[in-house]
N, C-alpha and C. Protein backbone atom coordinates (compact mmCIF):
# COMPACT_ATOMS: atom_id res chain seq x y z
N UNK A 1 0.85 -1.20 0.00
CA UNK A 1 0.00 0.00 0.00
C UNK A 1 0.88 1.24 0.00
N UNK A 2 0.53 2.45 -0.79
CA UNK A 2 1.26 3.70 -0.90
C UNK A 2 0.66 4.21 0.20
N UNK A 3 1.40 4.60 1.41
CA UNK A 3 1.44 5.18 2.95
C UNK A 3 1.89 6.46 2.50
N UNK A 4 2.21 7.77 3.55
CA UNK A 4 2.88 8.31 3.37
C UNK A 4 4.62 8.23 3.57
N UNK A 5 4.70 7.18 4.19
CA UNK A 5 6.45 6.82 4.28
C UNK A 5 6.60 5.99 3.75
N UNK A 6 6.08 5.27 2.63
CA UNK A 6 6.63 4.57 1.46
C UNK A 6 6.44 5.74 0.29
N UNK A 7 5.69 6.10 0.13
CA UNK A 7 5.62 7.50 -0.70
C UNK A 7 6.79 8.88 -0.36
N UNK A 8 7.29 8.82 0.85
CA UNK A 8 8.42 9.78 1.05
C UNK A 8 9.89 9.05 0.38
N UNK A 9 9.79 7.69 1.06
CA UNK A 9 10.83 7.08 0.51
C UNK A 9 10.99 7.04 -1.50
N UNK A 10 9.25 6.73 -1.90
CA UNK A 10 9.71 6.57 -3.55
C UNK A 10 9.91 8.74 -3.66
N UNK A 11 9.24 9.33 -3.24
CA UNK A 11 10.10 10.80 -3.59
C UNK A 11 11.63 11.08 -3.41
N UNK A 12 12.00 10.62 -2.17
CA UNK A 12 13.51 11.08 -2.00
C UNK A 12 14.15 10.60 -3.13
N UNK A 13 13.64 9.40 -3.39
CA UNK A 13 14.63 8.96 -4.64
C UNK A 13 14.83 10.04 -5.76
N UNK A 14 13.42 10.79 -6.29
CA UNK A 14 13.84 11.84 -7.06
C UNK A 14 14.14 12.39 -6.22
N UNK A 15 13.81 13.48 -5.76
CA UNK A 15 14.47 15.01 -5.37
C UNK A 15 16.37 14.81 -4.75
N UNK A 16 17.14 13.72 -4.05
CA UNK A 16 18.17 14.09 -3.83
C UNK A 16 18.81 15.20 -2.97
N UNK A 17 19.98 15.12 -3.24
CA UNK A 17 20.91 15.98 -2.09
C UNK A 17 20.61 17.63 -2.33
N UNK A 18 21.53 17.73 -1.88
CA UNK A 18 22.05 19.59 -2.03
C UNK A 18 22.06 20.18 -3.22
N UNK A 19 21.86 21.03 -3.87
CA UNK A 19 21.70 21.69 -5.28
C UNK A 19 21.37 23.12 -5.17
N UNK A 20 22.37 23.72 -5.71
CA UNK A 20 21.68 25.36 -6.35
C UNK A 20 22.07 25.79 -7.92
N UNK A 21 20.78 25.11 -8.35
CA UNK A 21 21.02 25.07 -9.92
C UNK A 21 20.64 26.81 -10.40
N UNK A 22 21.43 27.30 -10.85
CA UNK A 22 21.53 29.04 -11.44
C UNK A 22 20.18 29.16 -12.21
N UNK A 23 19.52 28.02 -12.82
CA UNK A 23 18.38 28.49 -13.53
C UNK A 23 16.92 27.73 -13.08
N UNK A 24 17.37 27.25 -11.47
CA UNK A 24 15.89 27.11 -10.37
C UNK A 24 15.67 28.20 -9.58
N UNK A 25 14.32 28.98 -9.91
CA UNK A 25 13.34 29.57 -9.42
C UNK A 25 13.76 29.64 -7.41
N UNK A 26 14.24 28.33 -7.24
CA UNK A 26 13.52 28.02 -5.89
C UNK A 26 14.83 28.32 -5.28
N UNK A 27 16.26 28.59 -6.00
CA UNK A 27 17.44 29.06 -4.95
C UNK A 27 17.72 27.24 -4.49
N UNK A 28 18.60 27.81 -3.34
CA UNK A 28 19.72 26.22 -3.10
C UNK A 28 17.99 25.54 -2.72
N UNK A 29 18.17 23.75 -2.68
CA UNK A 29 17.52 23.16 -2.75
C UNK A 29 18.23 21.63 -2.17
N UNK A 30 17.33 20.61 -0.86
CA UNK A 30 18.01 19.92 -0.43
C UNK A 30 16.86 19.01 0.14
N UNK A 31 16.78 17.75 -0.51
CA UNK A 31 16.06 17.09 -0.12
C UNK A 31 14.51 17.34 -1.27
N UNK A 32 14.09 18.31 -1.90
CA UNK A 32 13.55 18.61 -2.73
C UNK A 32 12.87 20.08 -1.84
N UNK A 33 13.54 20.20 -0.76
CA UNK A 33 13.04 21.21 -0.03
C UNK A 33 13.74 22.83 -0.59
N UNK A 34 13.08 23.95 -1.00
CA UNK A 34 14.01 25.07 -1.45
C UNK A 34 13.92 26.36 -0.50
N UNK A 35 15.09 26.99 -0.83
CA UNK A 35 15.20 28.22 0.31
C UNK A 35 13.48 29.52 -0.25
N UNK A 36 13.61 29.56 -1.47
CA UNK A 36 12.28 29.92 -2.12
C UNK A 36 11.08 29.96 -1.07
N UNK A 37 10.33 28.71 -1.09
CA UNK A 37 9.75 28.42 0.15
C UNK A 37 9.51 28.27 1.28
N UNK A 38 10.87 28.06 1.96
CA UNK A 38 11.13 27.62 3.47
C UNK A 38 12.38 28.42 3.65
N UNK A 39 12.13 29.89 3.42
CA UNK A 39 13.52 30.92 3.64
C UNK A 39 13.72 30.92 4.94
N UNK A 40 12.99 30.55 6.20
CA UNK A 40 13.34 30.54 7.28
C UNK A 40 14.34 28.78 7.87
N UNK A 41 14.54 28.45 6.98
CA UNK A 41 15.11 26.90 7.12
C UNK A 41 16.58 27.06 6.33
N UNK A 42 17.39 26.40 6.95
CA UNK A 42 18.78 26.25 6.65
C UNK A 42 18.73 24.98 5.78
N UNK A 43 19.02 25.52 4.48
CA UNK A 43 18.24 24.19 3.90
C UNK A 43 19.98 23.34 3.48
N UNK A 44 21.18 24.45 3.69
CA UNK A 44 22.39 23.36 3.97
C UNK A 44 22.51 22.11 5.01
N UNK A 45 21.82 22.91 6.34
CA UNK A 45 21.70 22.11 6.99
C UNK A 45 20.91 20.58 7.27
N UNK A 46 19.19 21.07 6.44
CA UNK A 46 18.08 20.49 6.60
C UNK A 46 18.61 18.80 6.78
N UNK A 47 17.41 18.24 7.77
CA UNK A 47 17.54 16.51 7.82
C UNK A 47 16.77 15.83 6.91
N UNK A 48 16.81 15.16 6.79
CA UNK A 48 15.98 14.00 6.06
C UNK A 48 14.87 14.06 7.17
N UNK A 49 14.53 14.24 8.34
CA UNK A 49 13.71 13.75 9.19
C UNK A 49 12.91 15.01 9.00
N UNK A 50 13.66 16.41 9.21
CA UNK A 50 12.73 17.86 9.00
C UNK A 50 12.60 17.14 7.63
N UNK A 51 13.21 17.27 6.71
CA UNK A 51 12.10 17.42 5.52
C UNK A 51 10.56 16.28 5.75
N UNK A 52 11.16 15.37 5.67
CA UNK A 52 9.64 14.03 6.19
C UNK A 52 8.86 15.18 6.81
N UNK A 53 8.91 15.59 7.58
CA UNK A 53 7.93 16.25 8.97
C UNK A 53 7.51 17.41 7.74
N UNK A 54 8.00 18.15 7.33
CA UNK A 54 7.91 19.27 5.55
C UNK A 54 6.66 18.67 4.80
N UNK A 55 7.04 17.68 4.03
CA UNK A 55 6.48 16.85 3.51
C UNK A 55 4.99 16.40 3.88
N UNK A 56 5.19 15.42 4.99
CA UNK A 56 3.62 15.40 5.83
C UNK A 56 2.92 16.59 6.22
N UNK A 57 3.25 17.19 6.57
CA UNK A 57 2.13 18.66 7.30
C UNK A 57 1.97 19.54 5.86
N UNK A 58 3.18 19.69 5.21
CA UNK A 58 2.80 20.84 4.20
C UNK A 58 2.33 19.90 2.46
N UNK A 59 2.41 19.14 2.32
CA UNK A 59 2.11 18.87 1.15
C UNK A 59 1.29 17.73 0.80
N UNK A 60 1.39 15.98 1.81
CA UNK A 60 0.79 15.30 2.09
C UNK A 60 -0.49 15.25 2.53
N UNK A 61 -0.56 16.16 3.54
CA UNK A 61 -1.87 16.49 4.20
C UNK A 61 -2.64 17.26 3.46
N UNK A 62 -2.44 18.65 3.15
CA UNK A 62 -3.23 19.24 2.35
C UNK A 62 -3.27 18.70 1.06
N UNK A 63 -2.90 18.02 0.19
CA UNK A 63 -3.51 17.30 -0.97
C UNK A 63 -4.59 16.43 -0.93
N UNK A 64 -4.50 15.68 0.63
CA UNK A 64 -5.82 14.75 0.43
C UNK A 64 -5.32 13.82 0.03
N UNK A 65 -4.01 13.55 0.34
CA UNK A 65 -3.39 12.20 -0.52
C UNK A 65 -4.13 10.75 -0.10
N UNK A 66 -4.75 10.59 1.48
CA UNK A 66 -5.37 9.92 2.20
C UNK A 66 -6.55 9.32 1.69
N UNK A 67 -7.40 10.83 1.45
CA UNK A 67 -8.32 10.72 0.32
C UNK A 67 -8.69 9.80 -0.80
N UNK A 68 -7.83 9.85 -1.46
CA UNK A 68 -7.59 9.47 -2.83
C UNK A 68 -7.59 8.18 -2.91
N UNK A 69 -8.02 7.27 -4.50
CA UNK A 69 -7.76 6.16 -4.88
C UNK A 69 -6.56 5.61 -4.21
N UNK A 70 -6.14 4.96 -3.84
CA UNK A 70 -4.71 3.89 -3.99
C UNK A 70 -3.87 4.73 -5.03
N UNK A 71 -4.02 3.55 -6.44
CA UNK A 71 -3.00 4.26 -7.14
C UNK A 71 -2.82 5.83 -7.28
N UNK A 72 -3.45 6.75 -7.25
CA UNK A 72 -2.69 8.12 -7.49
C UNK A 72 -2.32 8.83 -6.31
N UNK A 73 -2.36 8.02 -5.08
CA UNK A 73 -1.50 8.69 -3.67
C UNK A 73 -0.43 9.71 -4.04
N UNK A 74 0.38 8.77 -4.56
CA UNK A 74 1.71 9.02 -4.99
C UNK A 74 2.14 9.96 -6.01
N UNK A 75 1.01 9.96 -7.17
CA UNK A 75 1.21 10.84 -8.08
C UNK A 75 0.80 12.20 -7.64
N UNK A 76 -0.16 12.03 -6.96
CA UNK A 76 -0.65 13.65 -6.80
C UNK A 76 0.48 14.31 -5.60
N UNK A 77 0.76 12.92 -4.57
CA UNK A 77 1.88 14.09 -3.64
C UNK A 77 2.97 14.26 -4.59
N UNK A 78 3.50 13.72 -5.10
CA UNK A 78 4.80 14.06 -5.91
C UNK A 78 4.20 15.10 -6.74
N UNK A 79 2.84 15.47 -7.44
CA UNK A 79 2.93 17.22 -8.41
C UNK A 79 3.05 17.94 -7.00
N UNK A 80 1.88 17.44 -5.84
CA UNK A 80 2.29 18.83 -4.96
C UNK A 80 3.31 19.39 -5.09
N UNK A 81 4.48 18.54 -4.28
CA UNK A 81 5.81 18.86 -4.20
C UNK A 81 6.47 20.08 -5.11
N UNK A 82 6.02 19.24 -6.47
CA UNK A 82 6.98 19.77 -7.78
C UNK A 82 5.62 21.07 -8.01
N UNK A 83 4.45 21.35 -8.08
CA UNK A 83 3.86 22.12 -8.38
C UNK A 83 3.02 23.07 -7.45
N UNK A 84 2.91 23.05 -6.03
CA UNK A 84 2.04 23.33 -5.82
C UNK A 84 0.48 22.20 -5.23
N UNK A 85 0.20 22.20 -4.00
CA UNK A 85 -0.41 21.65 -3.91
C UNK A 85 -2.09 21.87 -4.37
N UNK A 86 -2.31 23.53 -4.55
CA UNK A 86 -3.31 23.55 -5.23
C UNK A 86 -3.68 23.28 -6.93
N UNK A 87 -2.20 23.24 -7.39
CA UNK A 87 -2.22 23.27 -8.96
C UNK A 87 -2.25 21.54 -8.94
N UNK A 88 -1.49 20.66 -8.36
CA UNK A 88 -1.46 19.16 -8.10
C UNK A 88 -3.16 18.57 -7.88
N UNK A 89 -4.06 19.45 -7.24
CA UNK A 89 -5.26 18.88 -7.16
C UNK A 89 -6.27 19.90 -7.90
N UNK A 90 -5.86 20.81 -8.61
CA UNK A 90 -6.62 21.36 -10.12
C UNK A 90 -6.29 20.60 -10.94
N UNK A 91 -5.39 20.31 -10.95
CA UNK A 91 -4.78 18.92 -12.21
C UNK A 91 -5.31 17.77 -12.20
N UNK A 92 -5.67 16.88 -10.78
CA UNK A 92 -6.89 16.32 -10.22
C UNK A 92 -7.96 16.19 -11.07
N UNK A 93 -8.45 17.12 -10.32
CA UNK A 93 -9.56 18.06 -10.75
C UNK A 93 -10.06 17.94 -12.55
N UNK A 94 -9.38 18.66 -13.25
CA UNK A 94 -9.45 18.46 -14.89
C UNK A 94 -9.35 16.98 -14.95
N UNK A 95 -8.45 16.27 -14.81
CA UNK A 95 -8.29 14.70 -15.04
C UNK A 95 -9.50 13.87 -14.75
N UNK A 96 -10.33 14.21 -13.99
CA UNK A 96 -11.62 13.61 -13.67
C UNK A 96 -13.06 14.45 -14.03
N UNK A 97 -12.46 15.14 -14.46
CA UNK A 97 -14.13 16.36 -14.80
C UNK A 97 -14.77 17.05 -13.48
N UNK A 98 -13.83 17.31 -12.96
CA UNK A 98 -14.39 18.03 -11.54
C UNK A 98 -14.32 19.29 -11.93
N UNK A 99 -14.87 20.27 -10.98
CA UNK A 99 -14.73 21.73 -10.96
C UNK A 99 -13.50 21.95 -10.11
N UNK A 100 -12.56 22.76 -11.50
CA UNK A 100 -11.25 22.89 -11.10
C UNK A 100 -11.34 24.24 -9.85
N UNK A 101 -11.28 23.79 -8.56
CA UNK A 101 -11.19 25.02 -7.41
C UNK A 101 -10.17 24.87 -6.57
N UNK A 102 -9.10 23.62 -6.71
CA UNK A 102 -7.93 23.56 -6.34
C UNK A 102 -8.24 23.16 -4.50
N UNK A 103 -9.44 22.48 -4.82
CA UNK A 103 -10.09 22.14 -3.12
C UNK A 103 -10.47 20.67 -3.08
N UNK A 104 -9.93 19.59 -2.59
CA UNK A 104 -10.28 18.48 -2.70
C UNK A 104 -11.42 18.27 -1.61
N UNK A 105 -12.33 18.01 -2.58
CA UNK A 105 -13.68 17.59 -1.75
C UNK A 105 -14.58 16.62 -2.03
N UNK A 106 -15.83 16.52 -1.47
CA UNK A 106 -16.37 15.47 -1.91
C UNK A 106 -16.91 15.25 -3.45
N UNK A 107 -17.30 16.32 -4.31
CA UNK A 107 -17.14 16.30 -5.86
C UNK A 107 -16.04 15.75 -6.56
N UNK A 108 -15.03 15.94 -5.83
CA UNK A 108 -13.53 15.70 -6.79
C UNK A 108 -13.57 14.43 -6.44
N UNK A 109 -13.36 14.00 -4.91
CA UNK A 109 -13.74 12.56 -4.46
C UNK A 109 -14.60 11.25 -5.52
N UNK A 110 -15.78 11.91 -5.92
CA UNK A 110 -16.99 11.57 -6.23
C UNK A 110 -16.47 10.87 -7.59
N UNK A 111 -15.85 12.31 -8.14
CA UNK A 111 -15.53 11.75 -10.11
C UNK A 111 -14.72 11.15 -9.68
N UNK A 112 -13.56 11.09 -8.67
CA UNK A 112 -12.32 9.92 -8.48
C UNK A 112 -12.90 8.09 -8.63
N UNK A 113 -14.07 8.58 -7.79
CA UNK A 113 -14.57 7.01 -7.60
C UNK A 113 -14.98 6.41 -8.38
N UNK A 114 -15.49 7.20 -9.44
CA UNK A 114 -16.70 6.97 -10.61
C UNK A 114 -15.47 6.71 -11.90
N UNK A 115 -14.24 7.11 -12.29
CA UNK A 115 -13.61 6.51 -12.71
C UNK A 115 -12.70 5.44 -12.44
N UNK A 116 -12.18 4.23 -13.34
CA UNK A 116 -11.45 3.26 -13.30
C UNK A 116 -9.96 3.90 -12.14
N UNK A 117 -9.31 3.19 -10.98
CA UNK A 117 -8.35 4.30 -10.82
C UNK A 117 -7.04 4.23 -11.91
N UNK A 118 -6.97 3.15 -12.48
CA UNK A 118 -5.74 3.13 -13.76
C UNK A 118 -5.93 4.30 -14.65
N UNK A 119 -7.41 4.60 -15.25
CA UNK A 119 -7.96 6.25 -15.78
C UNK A 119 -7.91 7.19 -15.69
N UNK A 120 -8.14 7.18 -14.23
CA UNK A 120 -7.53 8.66 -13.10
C UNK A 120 -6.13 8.93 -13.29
N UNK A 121 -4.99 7.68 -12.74
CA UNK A 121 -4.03 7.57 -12.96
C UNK A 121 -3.27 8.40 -14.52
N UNK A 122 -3.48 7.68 -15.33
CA UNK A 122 -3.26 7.97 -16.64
C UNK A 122 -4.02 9.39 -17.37
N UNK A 123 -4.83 9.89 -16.83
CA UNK A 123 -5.52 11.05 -17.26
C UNK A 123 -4.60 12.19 -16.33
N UNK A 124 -4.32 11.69 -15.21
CA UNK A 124 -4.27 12.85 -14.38
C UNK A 124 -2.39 13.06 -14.89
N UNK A 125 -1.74 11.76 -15.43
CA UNK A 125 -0.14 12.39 -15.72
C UNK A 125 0.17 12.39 -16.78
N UNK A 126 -1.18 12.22 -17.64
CA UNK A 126 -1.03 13.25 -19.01
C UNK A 126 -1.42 14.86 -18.93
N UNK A 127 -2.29 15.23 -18.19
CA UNK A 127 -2.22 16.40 -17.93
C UNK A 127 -1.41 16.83 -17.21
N UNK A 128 -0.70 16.58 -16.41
CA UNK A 128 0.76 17.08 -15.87
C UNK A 128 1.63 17.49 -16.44
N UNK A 129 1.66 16.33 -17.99
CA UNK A 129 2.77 16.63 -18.52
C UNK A 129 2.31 17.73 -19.58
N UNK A 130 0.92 17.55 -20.30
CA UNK A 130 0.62 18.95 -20.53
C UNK A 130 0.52 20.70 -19.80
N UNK A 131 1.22 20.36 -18.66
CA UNK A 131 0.95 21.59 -18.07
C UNK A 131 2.56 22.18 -17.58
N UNK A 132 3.21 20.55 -17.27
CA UNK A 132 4.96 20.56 -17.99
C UNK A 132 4.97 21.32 -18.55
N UNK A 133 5.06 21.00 -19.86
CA UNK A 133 5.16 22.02 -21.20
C UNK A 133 5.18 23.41 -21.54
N UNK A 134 4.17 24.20 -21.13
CA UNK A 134 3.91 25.29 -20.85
C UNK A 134 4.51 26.46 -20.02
N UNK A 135 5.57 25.89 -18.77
CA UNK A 135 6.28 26.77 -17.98
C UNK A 135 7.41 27.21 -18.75
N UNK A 136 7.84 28.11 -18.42
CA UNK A 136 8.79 28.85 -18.87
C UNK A 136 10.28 27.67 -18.30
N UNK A 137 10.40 27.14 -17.38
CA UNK A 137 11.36 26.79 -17.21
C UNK A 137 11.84 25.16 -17.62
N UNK A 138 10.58 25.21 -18.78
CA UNK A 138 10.63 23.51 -19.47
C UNK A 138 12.07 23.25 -19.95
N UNK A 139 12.35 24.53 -20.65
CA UNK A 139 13.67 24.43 -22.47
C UNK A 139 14.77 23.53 -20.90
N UNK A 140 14.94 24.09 -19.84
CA UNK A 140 16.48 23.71 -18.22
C UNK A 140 15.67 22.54 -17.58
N UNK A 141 14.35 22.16 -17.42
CA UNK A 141 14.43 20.87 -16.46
C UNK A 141 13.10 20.67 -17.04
N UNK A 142 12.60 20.26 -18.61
CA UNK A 142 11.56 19.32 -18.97
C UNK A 142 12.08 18.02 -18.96
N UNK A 143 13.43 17.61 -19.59
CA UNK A 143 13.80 16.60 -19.85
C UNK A 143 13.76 15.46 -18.90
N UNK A 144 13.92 16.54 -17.07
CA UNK A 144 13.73 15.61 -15.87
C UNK A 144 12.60 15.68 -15.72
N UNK A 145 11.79 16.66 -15.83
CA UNK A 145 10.31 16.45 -15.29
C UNK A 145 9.79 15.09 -16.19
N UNK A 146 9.86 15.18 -17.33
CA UNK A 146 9.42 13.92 -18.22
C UNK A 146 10.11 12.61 -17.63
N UNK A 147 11.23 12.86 -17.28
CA UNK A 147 11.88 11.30 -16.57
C UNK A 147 10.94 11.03 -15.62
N UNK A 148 10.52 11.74 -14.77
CA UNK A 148 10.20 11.70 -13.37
C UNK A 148 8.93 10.87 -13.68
N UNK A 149 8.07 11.61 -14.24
CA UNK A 149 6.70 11.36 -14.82
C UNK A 149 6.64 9.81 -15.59
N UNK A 150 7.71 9.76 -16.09
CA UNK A 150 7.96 8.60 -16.87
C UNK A 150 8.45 7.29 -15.77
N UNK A 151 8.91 7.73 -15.00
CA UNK A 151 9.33 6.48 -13.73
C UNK A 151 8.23 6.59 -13.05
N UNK A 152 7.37 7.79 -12.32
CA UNK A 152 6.24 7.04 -11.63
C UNK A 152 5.44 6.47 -12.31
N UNK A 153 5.10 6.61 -13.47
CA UNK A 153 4.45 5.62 -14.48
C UNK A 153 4.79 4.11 -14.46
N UNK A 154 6.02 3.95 -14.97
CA UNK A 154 6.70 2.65 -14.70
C UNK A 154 6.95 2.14 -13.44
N UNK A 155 6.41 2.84 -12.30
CA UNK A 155 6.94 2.00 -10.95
C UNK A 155 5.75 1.85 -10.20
N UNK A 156 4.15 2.62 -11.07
CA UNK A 156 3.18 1.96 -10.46
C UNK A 156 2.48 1.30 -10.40
């Protein structure tokens, strides 16, 4: 079953160590955690254990990952992460014919159930990757976002 600490464990695998890539938005970056977001956090320092504790309260929880089918636990916390947890469950949202309000509720719930979850699954990380596409910062890190997208595909 995708938990949230088997789901932290398949994320760490993407996000990785320490990084301050010159053309990320988000400044140094560690653990997939960035100074961008969490400017009050030493993110040279950050643990694996603060980020987990990051992770659960700020992105896990508010997605509704709990919520959700089985299979797309995982997919939707991993867009949080990378997108935004309200854009991760507007993306949801479109993938199932819900009213995109970036609020997981019992409507979004509703179309979740009413589709196959392999459907959900597959609807919801083709629109991801259509929405990939579109950022300005595709030309420096589409090539990983598509890996990424392309391994949770293959590893679920």
């Amino acid at each position: 079953m995708m938990d949230f600490d088997a789901s932290f464990e398949k994320l760490i695998g993407h996000e990785g160590s320490y990084v301050n890539h010159p053309a990320d938005p988000g400044g140094e970056t560690k653990y997939g955690i960035s100074k961008r977001s969490y400017p009050m956090e030493d993110i040279a320092a950050l643990t694996l254990d603060r980020a987990k504790d990051i992770y659960r309260h700020d992105f896990w929880a508010p997605a509704g990952c709990d919520a959700v089918p089985a299979p797309i636990k995982f997919d939707l916390f991993d867009m949080a992460v990378n997108a935004g947890v309200r854009q991760a469950i507007k993306t949801l949202q479109h993938a199932v014919g819900a009213k995109e309000d970036g609020l997981l509720g019992g409507a979004t719930l509703a179309a979740c159930a009413a589709m196959s979850p392999d459907r959900v699954l597959m609807r919801f990380n083709a629109k991801r990757l259509l929405l990939l596409t579109d950022l300005a910062s595709w030309p420096a890190f589409g090539k990983g976002w598509t890996r990424r997208v392309a391994e949770n595909i293959l590893s679920a």
